[in-house]
N, C-alpha and C. Protein backbone atom coordinates (compact mmCIF):
# COMPACT_ATOMS: atom_id res chain seq x y z
N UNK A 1 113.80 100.82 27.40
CA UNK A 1 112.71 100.41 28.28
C UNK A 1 112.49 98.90 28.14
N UNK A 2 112.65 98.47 29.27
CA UNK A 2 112.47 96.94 29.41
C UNK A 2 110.84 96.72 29.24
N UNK A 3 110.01 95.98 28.59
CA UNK A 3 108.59 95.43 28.47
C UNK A 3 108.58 94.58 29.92
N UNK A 4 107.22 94.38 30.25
CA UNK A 4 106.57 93.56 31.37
C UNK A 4 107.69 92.33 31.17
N UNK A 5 106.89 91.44 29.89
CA UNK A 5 107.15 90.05 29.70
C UNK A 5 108.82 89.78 29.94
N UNK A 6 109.41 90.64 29.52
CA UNK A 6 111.17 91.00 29.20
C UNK A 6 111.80 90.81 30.78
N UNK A 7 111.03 91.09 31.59
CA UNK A 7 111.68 91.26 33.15
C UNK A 7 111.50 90.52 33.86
N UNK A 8 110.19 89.89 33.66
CA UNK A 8 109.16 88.34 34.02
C UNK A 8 110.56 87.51 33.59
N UNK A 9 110.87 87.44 32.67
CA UNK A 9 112.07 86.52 31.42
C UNK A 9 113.34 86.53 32.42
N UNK A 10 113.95 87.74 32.45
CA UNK A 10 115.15 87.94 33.10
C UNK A 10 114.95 87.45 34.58
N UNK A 11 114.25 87.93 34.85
CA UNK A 11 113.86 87.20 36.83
C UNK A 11 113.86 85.77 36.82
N UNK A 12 112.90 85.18 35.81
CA UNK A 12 113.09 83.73 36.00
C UNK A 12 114.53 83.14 35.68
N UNK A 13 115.45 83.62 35.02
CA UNK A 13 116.85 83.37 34.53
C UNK A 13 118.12 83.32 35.83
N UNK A 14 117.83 84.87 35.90
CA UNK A 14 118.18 84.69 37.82
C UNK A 14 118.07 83.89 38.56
N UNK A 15 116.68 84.04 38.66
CA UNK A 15 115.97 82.91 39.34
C UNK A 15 116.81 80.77 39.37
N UNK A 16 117.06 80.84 38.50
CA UNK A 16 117.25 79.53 37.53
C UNK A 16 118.92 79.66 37.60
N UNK A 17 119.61 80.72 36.99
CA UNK A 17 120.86 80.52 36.67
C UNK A 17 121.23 81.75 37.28
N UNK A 18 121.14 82.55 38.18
CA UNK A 18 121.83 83.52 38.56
C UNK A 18 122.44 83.66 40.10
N UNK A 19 123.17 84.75 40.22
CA UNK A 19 123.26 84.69 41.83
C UNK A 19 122.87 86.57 41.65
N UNK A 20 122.41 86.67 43.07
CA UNK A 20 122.38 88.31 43.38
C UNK A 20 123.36 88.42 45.15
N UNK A 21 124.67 88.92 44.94
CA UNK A 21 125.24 89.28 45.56
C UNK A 21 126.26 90.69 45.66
N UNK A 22 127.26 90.58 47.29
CA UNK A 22 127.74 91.94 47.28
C UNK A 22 129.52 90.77 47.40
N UNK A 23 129.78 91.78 46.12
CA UNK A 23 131.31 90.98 46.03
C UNK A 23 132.44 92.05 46.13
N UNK A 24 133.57 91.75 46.10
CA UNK A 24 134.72 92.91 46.24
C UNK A 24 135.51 92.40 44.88
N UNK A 25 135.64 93.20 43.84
CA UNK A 25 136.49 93.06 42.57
C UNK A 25 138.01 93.66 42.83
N UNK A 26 138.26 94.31 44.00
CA UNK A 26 139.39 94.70 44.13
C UNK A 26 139.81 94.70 45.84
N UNK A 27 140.85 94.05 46.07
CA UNK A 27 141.38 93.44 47.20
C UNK A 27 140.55 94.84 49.00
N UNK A 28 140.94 95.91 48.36
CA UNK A 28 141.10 96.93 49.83
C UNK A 28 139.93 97.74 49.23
N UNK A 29 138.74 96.98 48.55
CA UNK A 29 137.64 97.76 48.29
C UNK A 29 136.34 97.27 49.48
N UNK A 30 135.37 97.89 49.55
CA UNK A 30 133.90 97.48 50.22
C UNK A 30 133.19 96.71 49.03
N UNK A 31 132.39 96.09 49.83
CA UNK A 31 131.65 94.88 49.07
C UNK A 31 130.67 95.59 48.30
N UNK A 32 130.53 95.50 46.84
CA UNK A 32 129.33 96.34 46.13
C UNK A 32 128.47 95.10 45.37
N UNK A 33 127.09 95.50 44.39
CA UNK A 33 126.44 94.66 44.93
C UNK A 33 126.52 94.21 43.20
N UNK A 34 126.49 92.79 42.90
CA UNK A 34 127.07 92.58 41.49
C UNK A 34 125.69 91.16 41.43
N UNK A 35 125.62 91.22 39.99
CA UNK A 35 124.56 90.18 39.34
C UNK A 35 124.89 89.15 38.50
N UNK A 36 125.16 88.28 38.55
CA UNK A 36 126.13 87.61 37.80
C UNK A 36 124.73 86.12 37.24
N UNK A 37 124.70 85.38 35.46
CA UNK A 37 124.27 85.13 35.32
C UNK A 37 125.15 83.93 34.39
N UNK A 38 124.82 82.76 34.89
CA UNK A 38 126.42 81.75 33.90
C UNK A 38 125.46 81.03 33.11
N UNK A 39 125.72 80.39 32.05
CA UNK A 39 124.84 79.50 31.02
C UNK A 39 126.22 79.54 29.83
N UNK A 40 125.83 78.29 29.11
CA UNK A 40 126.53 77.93 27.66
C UNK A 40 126.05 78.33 26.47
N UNK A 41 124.71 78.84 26.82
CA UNK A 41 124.10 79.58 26.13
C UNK A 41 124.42 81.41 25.97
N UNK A 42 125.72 81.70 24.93
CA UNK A 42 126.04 83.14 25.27
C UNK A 42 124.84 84.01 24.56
N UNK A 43 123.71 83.23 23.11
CA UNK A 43 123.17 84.08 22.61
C UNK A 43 122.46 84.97 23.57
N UNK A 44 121.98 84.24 24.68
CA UNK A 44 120.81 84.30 25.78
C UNK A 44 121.08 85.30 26.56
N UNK A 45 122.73 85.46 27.00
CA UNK A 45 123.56 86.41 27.49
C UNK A 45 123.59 87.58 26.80
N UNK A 46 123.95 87.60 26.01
CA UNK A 46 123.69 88.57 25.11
C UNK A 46 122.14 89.38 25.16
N UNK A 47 121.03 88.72 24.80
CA UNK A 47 120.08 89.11 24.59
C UNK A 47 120.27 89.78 25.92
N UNK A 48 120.58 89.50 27.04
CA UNK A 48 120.45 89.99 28.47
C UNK A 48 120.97 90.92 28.85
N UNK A 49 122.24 90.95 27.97
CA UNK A 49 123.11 92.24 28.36
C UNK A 49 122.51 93.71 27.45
N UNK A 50 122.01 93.17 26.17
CA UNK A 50 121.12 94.15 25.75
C UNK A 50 120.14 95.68 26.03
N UNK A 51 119.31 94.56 27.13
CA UNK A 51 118.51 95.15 27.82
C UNK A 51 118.88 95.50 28.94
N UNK A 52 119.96 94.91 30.17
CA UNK A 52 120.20 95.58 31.26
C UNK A 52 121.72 95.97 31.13
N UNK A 53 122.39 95.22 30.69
CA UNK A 53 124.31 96.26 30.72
C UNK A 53 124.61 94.61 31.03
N UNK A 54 125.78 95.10 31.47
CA UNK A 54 127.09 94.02 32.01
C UNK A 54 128.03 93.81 31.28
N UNK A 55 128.95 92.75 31.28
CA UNK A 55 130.08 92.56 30.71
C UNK A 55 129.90 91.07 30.80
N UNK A 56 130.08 90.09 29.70
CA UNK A 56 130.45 88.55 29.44
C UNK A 56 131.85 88.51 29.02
N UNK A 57 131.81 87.25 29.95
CA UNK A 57 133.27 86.88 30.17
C UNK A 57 133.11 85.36 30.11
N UNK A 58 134.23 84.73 28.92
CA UNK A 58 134.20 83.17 28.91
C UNK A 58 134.72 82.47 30.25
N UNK A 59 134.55 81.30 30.59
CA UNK A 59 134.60 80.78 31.89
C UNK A 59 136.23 79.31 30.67
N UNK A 60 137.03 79.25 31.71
CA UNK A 60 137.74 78.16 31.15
C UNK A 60 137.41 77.17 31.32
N UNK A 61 137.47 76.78 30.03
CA UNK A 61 137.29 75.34 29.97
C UNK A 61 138.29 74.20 29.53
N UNK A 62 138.83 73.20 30.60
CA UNK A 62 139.83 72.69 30.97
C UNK A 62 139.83 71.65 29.89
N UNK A 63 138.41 70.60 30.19
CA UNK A 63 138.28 69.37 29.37
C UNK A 63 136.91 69.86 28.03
N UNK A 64 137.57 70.63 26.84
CA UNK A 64 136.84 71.00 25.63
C UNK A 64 135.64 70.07 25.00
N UNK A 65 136.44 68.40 24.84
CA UNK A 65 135.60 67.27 24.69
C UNK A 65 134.50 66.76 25.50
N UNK A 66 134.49 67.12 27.26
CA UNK A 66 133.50 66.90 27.80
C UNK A 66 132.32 68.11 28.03
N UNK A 67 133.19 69.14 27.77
CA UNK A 67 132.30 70.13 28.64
C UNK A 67 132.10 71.24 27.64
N UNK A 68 131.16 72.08 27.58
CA UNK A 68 130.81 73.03 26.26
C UNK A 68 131.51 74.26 26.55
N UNK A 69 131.78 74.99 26.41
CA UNK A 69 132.37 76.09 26.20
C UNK A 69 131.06 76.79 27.37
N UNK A 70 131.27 77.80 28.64
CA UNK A 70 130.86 78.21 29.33
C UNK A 70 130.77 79.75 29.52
N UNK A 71 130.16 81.05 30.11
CA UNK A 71 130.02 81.96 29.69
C UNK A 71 129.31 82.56 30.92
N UNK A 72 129.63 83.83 31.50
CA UNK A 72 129.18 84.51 32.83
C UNK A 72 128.96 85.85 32.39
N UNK A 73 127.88 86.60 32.90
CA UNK A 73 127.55 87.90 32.52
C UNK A 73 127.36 88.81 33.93
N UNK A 74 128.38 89.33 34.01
CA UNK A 74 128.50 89.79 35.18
C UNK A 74 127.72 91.29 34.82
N UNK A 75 127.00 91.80 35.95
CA UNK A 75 126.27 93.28 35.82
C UNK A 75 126.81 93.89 37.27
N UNK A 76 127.71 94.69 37.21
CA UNK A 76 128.31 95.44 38.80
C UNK A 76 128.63 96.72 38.65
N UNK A 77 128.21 97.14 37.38
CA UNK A 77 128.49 98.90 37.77
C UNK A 77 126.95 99.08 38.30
N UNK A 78 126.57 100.32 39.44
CA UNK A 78 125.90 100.39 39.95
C UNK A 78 124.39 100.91 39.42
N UNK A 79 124.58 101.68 38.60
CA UNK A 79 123.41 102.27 38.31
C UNK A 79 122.76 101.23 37.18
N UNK A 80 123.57 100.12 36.46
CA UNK A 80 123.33 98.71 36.04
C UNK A 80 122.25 97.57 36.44
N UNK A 81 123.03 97.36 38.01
CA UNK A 81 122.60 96.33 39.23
C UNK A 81 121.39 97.14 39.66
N UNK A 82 121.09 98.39 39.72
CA UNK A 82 119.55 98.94 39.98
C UNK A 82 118.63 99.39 39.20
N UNK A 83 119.29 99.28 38.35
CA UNK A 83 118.39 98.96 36.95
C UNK A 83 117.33 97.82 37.32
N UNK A 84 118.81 96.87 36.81
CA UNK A 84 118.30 95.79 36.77
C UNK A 84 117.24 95.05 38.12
N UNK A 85 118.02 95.29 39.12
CA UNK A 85 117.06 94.75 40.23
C UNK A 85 115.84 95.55 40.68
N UNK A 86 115.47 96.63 40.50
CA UNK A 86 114.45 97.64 39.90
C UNK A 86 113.30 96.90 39.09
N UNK A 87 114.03 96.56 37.96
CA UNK A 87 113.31 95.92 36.88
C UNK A 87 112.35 94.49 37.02
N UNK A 88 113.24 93.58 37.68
CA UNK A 88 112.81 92.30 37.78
C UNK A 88 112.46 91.85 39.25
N UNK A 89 112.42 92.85 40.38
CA UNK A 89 111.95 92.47 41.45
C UNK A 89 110.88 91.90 41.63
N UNK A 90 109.32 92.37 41.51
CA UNK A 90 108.82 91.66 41.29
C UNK A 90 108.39 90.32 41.10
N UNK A 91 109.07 90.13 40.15
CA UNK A 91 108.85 88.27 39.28
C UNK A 91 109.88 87.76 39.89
N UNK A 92 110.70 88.24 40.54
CA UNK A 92 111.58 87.26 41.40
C UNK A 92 111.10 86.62 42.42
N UNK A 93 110.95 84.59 42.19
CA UNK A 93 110.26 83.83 43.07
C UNK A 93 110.88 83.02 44.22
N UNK A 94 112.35 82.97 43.71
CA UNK A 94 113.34 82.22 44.99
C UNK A 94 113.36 83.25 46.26
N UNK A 95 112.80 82.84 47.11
CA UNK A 95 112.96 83.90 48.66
C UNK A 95 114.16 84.19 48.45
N UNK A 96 115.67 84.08 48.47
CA UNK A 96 116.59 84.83 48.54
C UNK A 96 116.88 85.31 48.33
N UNK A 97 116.86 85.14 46.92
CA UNK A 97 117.24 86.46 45.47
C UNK A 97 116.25 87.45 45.84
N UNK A 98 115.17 87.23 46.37
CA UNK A 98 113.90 88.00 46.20
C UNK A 98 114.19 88.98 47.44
N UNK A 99 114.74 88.09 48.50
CA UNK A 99 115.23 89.42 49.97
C UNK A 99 116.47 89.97 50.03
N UNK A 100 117.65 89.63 49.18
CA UNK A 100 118.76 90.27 48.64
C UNK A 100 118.62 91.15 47.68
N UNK A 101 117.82 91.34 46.82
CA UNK A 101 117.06 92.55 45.94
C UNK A 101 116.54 93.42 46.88
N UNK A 102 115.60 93.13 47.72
CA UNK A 102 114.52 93.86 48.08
C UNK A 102 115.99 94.69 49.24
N UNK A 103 116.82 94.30 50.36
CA UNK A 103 117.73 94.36 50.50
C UNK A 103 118.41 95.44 50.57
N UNK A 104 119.25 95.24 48.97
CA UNK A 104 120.19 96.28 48.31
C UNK A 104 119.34 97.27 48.19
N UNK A 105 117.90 97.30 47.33
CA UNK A 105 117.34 98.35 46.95
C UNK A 105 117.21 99.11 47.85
N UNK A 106 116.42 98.98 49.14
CA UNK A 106 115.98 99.70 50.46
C UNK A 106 117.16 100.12 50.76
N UNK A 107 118.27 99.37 51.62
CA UNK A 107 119.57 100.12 51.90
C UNK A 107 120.62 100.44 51.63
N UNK A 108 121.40 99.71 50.53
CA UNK A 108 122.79 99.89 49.89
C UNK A 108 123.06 101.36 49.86
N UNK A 109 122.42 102.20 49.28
CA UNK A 109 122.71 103.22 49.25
C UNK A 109 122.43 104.58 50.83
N UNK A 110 121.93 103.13 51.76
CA UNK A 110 122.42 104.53 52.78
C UNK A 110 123.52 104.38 53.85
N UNK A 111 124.16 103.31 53.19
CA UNK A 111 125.20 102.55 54.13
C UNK A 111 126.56 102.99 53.26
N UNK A 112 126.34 103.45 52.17
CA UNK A 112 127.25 103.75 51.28
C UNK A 112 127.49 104.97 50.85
N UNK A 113 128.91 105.26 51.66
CA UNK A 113 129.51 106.64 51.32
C UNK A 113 129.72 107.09 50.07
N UNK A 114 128.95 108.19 49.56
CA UNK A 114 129.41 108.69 48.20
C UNK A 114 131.04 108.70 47.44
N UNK A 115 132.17 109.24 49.12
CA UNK A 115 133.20 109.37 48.35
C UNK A 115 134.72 108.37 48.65
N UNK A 116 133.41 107.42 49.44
CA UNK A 116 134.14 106.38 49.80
C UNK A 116 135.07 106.00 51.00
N UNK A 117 135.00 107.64 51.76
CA UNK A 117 135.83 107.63 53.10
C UNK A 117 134.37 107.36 54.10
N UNK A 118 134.47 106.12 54.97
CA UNK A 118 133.62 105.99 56.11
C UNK A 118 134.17 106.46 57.06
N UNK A 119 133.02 106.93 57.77
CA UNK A 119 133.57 107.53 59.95
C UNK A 119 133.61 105.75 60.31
N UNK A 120 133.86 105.81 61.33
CA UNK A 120 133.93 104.93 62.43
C UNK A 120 131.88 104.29 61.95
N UNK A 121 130.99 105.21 62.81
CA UNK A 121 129.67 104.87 62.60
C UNK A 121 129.51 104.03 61.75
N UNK A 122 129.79 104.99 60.02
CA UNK A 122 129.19 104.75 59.08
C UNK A 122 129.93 103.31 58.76
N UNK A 123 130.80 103.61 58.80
CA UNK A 123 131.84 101.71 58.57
C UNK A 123 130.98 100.74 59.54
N UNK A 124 130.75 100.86 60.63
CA UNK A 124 129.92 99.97 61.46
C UNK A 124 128.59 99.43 60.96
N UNK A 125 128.08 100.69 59.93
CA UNK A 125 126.43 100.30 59.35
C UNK A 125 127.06 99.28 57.83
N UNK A 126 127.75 100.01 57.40
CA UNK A 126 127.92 99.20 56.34
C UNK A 126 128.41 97.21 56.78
N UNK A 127 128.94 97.23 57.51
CA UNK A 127 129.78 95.74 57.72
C UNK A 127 128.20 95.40 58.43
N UNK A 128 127.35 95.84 59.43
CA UNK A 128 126.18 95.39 59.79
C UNK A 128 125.05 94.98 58.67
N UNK A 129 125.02 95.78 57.56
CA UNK A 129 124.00 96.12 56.15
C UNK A 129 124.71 94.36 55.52
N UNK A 130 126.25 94.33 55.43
CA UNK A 130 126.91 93.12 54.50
C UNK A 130 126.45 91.88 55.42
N UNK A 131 126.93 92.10 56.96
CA UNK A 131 126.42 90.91 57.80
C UNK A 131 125.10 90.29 57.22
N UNK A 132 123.87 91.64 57.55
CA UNK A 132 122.24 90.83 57.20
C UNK A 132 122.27 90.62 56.14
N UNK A 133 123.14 91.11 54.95
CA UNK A 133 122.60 90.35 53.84
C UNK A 133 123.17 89.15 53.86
N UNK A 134 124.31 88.49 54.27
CA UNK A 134 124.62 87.43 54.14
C UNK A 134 124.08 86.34 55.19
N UNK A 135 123.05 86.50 55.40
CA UNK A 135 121.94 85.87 56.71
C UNK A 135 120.80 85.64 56.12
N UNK A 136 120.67 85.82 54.64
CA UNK A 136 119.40 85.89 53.80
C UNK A 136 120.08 84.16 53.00
C-alpha cells in the first residue's frame, strides 16, 4: 500500500522527470501504455520501483568524464502502469501527464482486446483511442 505523501512524491517525479505514454516494445505489436522515469539518481529509482514495479535499465554513457552514469525505470506491464497511474493521478499537475492518465484509465481497456485479435471496428477504436491520446 502506497501512503498519501508516497504518491504526492511519485507524481511530482513524473511530473519533473517522467513521461506517461503508449509505446510498442515489439515491432508487429499495438501500442500499450508504459511509464518511464530517467534520473542519475538510481537510489531514487529504486525507492520507486519498490512501491510501484518496473524494471531499471542503465542508459549509455558515451563520454564517462563529462556525463554521470544515467538510469531509466521503465513500468509497462499492465496491471503495474494502473497501479501506478491509479495511485498518483491525483497529484499529477502538468495538464498532459494529467490527461494521458486520466485517458488510459477511462479507456485503454475498452479499446483493448483481451486476446489480442481485433475485428475491423475494434482496430478502428483502438488507432482512434492512440490518435486522441497523442493530441494531448
Amino acid at each position: 500500500m502506497v501512503k498519501k505523501w508516497e504518491a504526492a512524491y511519485i507524481a511530482g517525479i513524473i511530473d519533473g522527470e517522467g513521461t506517461i505514454t503508449l509505446t510498442r516494445f515489439h515491432q508487429n505489436e499495438h501500442r500499450r501504455p508504459c511509464i518511464t522515469i530517467s534520473s542519475n539518481d538510481k537510489e531514487l529509482l529504486i525507492y520507486i520501483q519498490l512501491l510501484v514495479g518496473g524494471s531499471i535499465y542503465s542508459k549509455k554513457n558515451y563520454n564517462p568524464t563529462k556525463h554521470r552514469n544515467s538510469f531509466t525505470l521503465y513500468i509497462k506491464k499492465k496491471h503495474e502502469v494502473f497501479f501506478t497511474l491509479n495511485t498518483v493521478y491525483l497529484f499529477l499537475r502538468i495538464g498532459q501527464k494529467r490527461k494521458r492518465a486520466e485517458w488510459i484509465l477511462k479507456h485503454y481497456n475498452d479499446v483493448t482486446a483481451r486476446n489480442g485479435k481485433y475485428t475491423e471496428v475494434m482496430f478502428k477504436k483502438k488507432l482512434l483511442f492512440e490518435e486522441n491520446f497523442f493530441n494531448f
